[in-house]
C-alpha atoms as a PDB file:
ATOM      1  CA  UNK A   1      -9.975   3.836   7.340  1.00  0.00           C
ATOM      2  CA  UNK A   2     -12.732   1.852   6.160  1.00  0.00           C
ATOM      3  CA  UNK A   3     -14.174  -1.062   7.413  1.00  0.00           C
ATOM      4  CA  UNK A   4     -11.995  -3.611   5.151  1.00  0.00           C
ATOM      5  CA  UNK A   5      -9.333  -1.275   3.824  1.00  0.00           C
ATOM      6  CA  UNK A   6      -8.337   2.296   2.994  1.00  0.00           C
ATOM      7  CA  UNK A   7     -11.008   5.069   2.864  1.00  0.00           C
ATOM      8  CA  UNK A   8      -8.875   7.386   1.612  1.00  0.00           C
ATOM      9  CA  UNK A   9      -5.445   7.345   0.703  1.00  0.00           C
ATOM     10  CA  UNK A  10      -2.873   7.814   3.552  1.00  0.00           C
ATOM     11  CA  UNK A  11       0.917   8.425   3.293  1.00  0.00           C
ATOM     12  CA  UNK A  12       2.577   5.951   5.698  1.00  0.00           C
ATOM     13  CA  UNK A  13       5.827   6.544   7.288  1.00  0.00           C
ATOM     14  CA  UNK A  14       7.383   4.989   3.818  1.00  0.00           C
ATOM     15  CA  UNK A  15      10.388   3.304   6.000  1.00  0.00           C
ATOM     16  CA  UNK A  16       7.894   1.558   7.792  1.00  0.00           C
ATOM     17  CA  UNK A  17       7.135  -1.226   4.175  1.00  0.00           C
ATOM     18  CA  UNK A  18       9.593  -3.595   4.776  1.00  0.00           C
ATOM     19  CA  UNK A  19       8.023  -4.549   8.183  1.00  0.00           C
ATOM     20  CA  UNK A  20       4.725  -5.000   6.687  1.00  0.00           C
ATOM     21  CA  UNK A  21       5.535  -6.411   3.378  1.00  0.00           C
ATOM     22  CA  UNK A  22       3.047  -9.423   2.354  1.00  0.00           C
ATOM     23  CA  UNK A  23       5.592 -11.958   2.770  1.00  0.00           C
ATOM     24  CA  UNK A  24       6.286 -14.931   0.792  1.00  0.00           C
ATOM     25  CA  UNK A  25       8.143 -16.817  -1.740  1.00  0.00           C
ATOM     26  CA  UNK A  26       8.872 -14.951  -4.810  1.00  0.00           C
ATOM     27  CA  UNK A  27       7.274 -16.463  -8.071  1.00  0.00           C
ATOM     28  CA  UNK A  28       9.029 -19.086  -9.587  1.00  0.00           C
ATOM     29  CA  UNK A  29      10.255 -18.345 -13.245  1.00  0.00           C
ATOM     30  CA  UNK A  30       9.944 -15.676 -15.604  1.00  0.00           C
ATOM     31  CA  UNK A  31       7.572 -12.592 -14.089  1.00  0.00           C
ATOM     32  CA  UNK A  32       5.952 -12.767 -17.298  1.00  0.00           C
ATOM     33  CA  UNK A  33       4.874 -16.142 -17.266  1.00  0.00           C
ATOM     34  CA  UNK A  34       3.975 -16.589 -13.383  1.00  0.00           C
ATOM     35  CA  UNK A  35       1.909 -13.430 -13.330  1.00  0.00           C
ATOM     36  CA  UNK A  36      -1.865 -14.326 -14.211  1.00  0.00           C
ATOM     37  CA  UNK A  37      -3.722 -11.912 -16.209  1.00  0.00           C
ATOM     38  CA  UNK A  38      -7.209 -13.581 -16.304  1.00  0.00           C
ATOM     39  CA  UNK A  39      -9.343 -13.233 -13.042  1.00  0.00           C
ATOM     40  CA  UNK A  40     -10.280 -16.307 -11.605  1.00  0.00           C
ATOM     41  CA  UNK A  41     -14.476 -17.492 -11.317  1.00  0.00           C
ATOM     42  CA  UNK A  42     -14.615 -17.141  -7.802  1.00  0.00           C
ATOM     43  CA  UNK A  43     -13.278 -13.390  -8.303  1.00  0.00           C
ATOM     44  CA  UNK A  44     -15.893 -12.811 -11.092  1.00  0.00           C
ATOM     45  CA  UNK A  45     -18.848 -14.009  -9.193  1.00  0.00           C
ATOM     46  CA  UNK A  46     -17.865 -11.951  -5.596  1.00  0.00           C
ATOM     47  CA  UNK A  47     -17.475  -9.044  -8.145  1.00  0.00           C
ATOM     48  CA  UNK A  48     -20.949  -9.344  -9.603  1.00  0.00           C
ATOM     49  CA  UNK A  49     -22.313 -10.770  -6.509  1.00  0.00           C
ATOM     50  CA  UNK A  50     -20.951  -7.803  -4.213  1.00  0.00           C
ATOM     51  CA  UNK A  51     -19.425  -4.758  -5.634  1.00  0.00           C
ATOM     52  CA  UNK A  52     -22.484  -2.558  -6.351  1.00  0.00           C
ATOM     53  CA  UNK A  53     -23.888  -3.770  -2.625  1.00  0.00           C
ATOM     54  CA  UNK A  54     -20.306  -2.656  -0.997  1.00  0.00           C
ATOM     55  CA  UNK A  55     -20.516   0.956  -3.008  1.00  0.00           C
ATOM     56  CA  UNK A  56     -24.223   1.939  -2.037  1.00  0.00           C
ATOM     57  CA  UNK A  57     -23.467   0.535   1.793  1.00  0.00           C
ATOM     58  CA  UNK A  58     -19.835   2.034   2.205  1.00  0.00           C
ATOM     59  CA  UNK A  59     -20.279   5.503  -0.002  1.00  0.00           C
ATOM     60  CA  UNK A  60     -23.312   6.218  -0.935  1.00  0.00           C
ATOM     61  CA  UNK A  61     -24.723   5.821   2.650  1.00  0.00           C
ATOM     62  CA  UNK A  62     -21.920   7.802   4.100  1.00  0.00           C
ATOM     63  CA  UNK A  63     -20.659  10.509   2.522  1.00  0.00           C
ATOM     64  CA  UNK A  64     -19.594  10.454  -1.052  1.00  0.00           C
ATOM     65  CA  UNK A  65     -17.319  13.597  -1.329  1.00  0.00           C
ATOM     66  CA  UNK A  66     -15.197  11.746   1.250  1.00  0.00           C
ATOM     67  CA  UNK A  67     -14.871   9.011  -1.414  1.00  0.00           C
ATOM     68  CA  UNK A  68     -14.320  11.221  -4.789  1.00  0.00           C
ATOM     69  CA  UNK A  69     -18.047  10.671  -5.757  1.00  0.00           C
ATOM     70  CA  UNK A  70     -20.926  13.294  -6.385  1.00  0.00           C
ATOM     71  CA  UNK A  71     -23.271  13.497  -3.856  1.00  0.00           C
ATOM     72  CA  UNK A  72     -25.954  12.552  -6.305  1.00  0.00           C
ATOM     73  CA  UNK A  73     -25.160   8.599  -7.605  1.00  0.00           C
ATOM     74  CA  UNK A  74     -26.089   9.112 -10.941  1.00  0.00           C
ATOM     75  CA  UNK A  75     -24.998   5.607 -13.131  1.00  0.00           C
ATOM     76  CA  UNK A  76     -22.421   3.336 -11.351  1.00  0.00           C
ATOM     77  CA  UNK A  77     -20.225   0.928 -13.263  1.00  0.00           C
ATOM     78  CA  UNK A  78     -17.345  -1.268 -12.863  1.00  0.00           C
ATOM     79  CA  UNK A  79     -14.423  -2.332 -15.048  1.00  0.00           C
ATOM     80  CA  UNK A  80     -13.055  -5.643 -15.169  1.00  0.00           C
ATOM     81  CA  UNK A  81     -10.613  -7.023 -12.790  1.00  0.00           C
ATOM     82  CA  UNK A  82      -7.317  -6.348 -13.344  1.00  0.00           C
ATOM     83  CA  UNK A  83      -4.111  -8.117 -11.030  1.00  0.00           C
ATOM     84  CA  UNK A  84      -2.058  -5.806  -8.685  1.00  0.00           C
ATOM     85  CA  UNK A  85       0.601  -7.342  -6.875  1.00  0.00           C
ATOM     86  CA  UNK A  86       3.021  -6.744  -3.792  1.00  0.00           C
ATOM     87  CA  UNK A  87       6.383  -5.598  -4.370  1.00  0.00           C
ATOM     88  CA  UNK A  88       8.571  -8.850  -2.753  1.00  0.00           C
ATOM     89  CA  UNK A  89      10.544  -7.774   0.389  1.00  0.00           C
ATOM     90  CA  UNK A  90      13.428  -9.911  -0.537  1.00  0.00           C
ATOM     91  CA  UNK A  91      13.530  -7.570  -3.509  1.00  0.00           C
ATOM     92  CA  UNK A  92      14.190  -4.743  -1.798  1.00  0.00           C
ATOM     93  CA  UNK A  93      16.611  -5.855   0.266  1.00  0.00           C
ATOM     94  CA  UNK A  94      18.453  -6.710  -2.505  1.00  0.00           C
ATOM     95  CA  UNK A  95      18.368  -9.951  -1.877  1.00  0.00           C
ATOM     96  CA  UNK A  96      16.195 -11.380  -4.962  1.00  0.00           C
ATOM     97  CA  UNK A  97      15.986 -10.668  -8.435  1.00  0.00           C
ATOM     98  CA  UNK A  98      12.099 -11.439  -8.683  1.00  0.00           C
ATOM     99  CA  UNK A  99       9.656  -7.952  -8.562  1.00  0.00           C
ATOM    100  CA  UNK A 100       6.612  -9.894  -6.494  1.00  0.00           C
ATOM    101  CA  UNK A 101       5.612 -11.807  -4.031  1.00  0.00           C
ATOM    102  CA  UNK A 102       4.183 -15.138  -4.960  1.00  0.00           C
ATOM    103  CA  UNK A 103       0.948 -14.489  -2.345  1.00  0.00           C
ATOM    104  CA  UNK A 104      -2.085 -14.020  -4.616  1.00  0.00           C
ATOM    105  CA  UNK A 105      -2.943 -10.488  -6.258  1.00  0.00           C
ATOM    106  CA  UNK A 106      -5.652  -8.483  -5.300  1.00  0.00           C
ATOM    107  CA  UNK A 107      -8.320  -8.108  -8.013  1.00  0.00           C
ATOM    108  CA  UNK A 108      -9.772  -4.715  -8.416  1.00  0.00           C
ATOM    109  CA  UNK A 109     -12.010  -2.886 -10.588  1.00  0.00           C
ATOM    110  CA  UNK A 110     -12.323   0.894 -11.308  1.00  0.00           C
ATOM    111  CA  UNK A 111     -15.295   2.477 -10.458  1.00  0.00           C
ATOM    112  CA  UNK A 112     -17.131   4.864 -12.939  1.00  0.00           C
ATOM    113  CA  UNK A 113     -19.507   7.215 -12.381  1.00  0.00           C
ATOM    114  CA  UNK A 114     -21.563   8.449 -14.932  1.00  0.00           C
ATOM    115  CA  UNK A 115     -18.605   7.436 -17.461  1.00  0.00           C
ATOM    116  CA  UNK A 116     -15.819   8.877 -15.367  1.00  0.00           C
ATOM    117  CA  UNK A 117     -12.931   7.414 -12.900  1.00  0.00           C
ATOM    118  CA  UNK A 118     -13.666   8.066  -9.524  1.00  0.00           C
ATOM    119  CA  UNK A 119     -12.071   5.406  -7.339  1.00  0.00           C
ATOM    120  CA  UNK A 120     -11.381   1.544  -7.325  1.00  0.00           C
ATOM    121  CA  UNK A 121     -12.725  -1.470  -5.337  1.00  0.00           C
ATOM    122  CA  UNK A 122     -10.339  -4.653  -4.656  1.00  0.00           C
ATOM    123  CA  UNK A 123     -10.961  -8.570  -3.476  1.00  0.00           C
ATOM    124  CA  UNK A 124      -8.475 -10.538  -2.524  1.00  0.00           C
ATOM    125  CA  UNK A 125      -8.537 -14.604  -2.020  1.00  0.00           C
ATOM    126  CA  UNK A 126      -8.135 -16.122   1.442  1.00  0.00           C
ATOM    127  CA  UNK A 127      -6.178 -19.340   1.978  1.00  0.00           C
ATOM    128  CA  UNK A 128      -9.511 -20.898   2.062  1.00  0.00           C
ATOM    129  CA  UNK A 129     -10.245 -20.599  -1.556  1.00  0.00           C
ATOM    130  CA  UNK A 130     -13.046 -17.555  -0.474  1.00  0.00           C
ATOM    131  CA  UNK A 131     -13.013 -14.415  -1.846  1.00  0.00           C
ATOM    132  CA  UNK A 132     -13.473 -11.109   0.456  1.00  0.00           C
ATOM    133  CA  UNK A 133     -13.192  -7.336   0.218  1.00  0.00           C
ATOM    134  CA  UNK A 134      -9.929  -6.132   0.128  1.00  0.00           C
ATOM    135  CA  UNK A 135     -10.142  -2.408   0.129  1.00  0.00           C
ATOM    136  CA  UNK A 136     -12.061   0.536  -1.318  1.00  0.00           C
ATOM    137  CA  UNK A 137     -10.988   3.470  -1.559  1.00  0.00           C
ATOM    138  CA  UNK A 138      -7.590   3.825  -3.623  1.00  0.00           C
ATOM    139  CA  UNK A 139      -5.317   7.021  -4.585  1.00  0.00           C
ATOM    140  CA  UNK A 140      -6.476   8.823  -7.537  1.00  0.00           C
ATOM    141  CA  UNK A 141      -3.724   7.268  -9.891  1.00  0.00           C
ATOM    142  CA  UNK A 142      -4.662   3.984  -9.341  1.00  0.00           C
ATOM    143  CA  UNK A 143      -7.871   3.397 -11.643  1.00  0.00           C
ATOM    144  CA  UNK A 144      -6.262   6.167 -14.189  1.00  0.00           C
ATOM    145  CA  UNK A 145      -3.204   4.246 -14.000  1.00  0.00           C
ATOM    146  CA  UNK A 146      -4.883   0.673 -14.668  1.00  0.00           C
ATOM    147  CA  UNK A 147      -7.410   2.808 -17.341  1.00  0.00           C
ATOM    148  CA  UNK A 148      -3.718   3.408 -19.230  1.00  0.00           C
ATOM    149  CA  UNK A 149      -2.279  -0.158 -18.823  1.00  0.00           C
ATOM    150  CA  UNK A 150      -0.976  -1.796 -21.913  1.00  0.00           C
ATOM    151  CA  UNK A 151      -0.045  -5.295 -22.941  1.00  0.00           C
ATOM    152  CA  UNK A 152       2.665  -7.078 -21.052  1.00  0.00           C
ATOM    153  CA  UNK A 153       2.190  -4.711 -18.539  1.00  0.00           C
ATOM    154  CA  UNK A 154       1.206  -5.232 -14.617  1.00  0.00           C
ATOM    155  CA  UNK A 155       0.848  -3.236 -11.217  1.00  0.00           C
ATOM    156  CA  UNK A 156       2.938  -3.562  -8.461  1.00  0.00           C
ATOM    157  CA  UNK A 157       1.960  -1.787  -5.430  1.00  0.00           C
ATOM    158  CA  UNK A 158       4.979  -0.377  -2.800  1.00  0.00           C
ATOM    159  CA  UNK A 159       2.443  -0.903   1.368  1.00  0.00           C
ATOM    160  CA  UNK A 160       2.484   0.622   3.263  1.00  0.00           C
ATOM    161  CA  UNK A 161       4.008   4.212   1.275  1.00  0.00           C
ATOM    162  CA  UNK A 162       0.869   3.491  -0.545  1.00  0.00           C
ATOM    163  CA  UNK A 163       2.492   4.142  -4.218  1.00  0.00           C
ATOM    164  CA  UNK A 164       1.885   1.719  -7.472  1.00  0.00           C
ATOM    165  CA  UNK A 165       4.007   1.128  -9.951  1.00  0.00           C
ATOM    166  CA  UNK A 166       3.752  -0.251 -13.841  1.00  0.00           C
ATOM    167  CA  UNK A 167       6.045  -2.811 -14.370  1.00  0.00           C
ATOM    168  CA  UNK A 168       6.844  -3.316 -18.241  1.00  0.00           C
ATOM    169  CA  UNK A 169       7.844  -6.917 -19.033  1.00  0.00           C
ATOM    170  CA  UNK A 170       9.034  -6.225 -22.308  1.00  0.00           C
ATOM    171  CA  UNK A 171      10.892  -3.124 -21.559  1.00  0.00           C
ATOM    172  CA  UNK A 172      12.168  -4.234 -17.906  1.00  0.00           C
ATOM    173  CA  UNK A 173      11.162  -0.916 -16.830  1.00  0.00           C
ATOM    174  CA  UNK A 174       8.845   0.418 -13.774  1.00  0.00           C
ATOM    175  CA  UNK A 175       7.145   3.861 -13.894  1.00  0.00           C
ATOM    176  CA  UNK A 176       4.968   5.410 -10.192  1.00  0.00           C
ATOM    177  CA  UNK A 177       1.411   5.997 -11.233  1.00  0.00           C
ATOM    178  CA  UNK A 178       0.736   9.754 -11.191  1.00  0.00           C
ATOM    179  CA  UNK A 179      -1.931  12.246 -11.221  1.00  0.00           C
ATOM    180  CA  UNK A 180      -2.656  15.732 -11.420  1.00  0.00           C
ATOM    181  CA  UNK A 181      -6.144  17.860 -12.218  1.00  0.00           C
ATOM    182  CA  UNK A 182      -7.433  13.920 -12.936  1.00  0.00           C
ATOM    183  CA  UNK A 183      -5.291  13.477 -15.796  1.00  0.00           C
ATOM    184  CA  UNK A 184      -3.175  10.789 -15.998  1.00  0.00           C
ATOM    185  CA  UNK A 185       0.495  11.645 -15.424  1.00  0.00           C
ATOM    186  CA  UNK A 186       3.268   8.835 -14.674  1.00  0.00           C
ATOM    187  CA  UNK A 187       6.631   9.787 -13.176  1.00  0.00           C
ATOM    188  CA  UNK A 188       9.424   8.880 -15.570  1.00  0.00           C
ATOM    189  CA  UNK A 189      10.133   5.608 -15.904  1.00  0.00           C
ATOM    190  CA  UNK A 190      12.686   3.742 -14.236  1.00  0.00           C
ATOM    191  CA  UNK A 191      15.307   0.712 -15.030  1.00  0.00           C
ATOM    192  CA  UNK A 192      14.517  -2.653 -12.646  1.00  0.00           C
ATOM    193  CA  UNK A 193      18.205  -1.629 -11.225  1.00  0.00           C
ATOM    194  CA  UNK A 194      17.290   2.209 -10.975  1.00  0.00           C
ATOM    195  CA  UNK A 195      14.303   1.051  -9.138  1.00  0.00           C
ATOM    196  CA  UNK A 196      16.051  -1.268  -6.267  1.00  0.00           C
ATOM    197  CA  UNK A 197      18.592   1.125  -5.912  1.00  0.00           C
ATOM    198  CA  UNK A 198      15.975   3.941  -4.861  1.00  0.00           C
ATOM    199  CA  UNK A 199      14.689   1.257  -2.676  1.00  0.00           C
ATOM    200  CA  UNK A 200      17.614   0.763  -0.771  1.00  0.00           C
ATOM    201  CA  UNK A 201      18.366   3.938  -0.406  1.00  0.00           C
ATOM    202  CA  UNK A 202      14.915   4.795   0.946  1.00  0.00           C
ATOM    203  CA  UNK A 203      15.053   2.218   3.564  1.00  0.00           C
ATOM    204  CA  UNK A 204      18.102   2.818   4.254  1.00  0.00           C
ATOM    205  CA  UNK A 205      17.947   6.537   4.674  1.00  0.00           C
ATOM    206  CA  UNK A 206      14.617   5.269   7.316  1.00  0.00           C
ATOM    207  CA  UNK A 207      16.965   2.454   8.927  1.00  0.00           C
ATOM    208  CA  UNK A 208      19.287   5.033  10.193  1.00  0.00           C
ATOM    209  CA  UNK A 209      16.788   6.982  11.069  1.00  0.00           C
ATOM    210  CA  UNK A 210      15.084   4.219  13.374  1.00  0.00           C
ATOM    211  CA  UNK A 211      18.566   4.036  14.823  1.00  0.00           C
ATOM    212  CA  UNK A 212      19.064   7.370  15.315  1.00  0.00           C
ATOM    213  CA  UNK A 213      15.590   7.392  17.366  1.00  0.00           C
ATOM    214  CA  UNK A 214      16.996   4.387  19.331  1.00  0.00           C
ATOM    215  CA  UNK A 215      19.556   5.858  20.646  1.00  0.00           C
ATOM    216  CA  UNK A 216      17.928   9.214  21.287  1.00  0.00           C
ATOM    217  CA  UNK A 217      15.536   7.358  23.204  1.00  0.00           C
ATOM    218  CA  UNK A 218      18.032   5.000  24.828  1.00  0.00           C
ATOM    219  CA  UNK A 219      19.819   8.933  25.840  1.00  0.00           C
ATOM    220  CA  UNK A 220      16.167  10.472  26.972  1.00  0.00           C
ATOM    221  CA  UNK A 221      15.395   7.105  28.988  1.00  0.00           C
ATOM    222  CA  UNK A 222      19.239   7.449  30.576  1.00  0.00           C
ATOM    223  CA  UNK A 223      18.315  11.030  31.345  1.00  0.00           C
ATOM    224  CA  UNK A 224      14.841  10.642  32.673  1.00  0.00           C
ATOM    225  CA  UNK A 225      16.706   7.407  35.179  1.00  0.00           C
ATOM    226  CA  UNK A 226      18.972  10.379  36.397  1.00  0.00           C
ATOM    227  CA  UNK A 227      16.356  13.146  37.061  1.00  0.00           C
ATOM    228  CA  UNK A 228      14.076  10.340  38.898  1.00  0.00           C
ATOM    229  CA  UNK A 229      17.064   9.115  40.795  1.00  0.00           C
ATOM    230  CA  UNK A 230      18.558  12.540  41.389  1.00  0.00           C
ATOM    231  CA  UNK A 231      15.374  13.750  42.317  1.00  0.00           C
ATOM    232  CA  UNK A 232      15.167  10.566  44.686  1.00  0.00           C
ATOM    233  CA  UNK A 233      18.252  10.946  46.406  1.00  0.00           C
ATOM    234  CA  UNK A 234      17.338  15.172  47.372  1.00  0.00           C
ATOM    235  CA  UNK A 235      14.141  13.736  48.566  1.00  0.00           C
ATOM    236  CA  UNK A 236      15.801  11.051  50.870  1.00  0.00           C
ATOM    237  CA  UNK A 237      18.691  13.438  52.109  1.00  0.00           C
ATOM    238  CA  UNK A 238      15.991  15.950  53.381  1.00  0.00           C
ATOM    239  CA  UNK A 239      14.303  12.894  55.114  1.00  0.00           C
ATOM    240  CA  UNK A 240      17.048  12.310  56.915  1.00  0.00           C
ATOM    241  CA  UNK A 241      17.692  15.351  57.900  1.00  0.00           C
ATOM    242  CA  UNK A 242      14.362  15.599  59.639  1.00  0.00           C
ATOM    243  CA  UNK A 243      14.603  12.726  61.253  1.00  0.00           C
ATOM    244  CA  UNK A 244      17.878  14.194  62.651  1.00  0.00           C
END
């Protein structure tokens, strides 16, 4: 991990994202409509202000490889900011028809060097207004995905599994960001239905399986109780016999 969000890209324990969901209410109205596709100022100005500073401190003064990048910097640019959102909880549950949260989207930018996609750098807004560093340090697909995004199109992202998704407004369906041999390569594309029903039965295939743990540890714990207590009781027994 870095010191404000993923180094590299790690595959959570995928049954673990609807305990760590971004919570909130769901954006009111049409997706299309609530989503904002312009950056705000503030996001602009940290951007300009900070971005370049946050590469040469966090890569280029550790190790680059680590981070996709030649060792030797070469020319760094940034793309604009574009919105990625959190997938709302309530969604899939099943329990709301909206995609996203209503919590503010992170804004990142892709980050070229020498002309080519390496990784992506994010800032995210604070209650207070303030913009901070988010994360850098994304999956491969993410700044070939956003490179490929077309209008009416935005990016949801599925914490902590880690996976993004393009949502189509005008088509109403979502498609995982994909890579391979840094070419761009999305999954195929799924309905909004499709899509909640693989959710479900992710979470539920990981609910059973976090019962399924409970009550083999609820068993081992029982088990454990009657070795200690077993082993107790011999220990007492001979006690008393020597005491005899």
């Amino acid at each position: 991990m870095s010191r404000f969000g993923s180094k590299v890209s790690s595959k959570a324990l995928p049954g673990l994202i609807l305990g760590v969901f971004l919570i909130a209410g769901p954006l009111a109205g049409p997706l299309a409509s609530a989503a904002p596709t312009m950056p705000p100022d503030g996001a602009k100005a940290f951007a300009e202000e900070l971005f370049h500073q946050l590469v040469d401190e966090m890569v280029f003064a550790d190790r680059p490889e680590d981070w996709g990048f030649r060792e030797e910097k070469g020319t760094i640019a940034f793309s604009g900011l574009y919105p990625v959102y959190s997938l709302n909880a309530d969604f899939a549950r099943g329990k709301s028809d909206e995609l996203i949260t209503g919590m503010p989207p992170t804004w990142v930018a892709i980050i070229f060097q020498d002309g080519q996609p390496v990784n992506a750098i994010g800032a995210l807004r604070t209650q207070d207004g303030r913009f901070v560093p988010q994360a850098i340090g994304y999956p491969p697909e993410l700044p070939h995905g956003l490179l490929n995004l077309r209008d009416g199109e935005i990016v949801i992202h599925l914490p902590p599994a880690d996976e993004f998704y393009v949502y189509s407004e005008t088509a109403g369906i979502l498609t995982k960001m994909g890579v391979a041999n840094g070419t761009y390569t999305p999954d195929n594309p799924m309905t909004v239905e499709e899509f909640r029903r693989m959710l479900m039965e992710r979470y539920k295939l990981a609910d059973d399986r976090r019962k399924l743990f409970g009550l083999e540890y609820a068993i081992f714990s029982v088990a454990v109780m009657a070795v200690i207590f077993a082993g107790a009781r011999v220990y007492f027994d001979r006690r008393s016999k020597a005491f005899r």
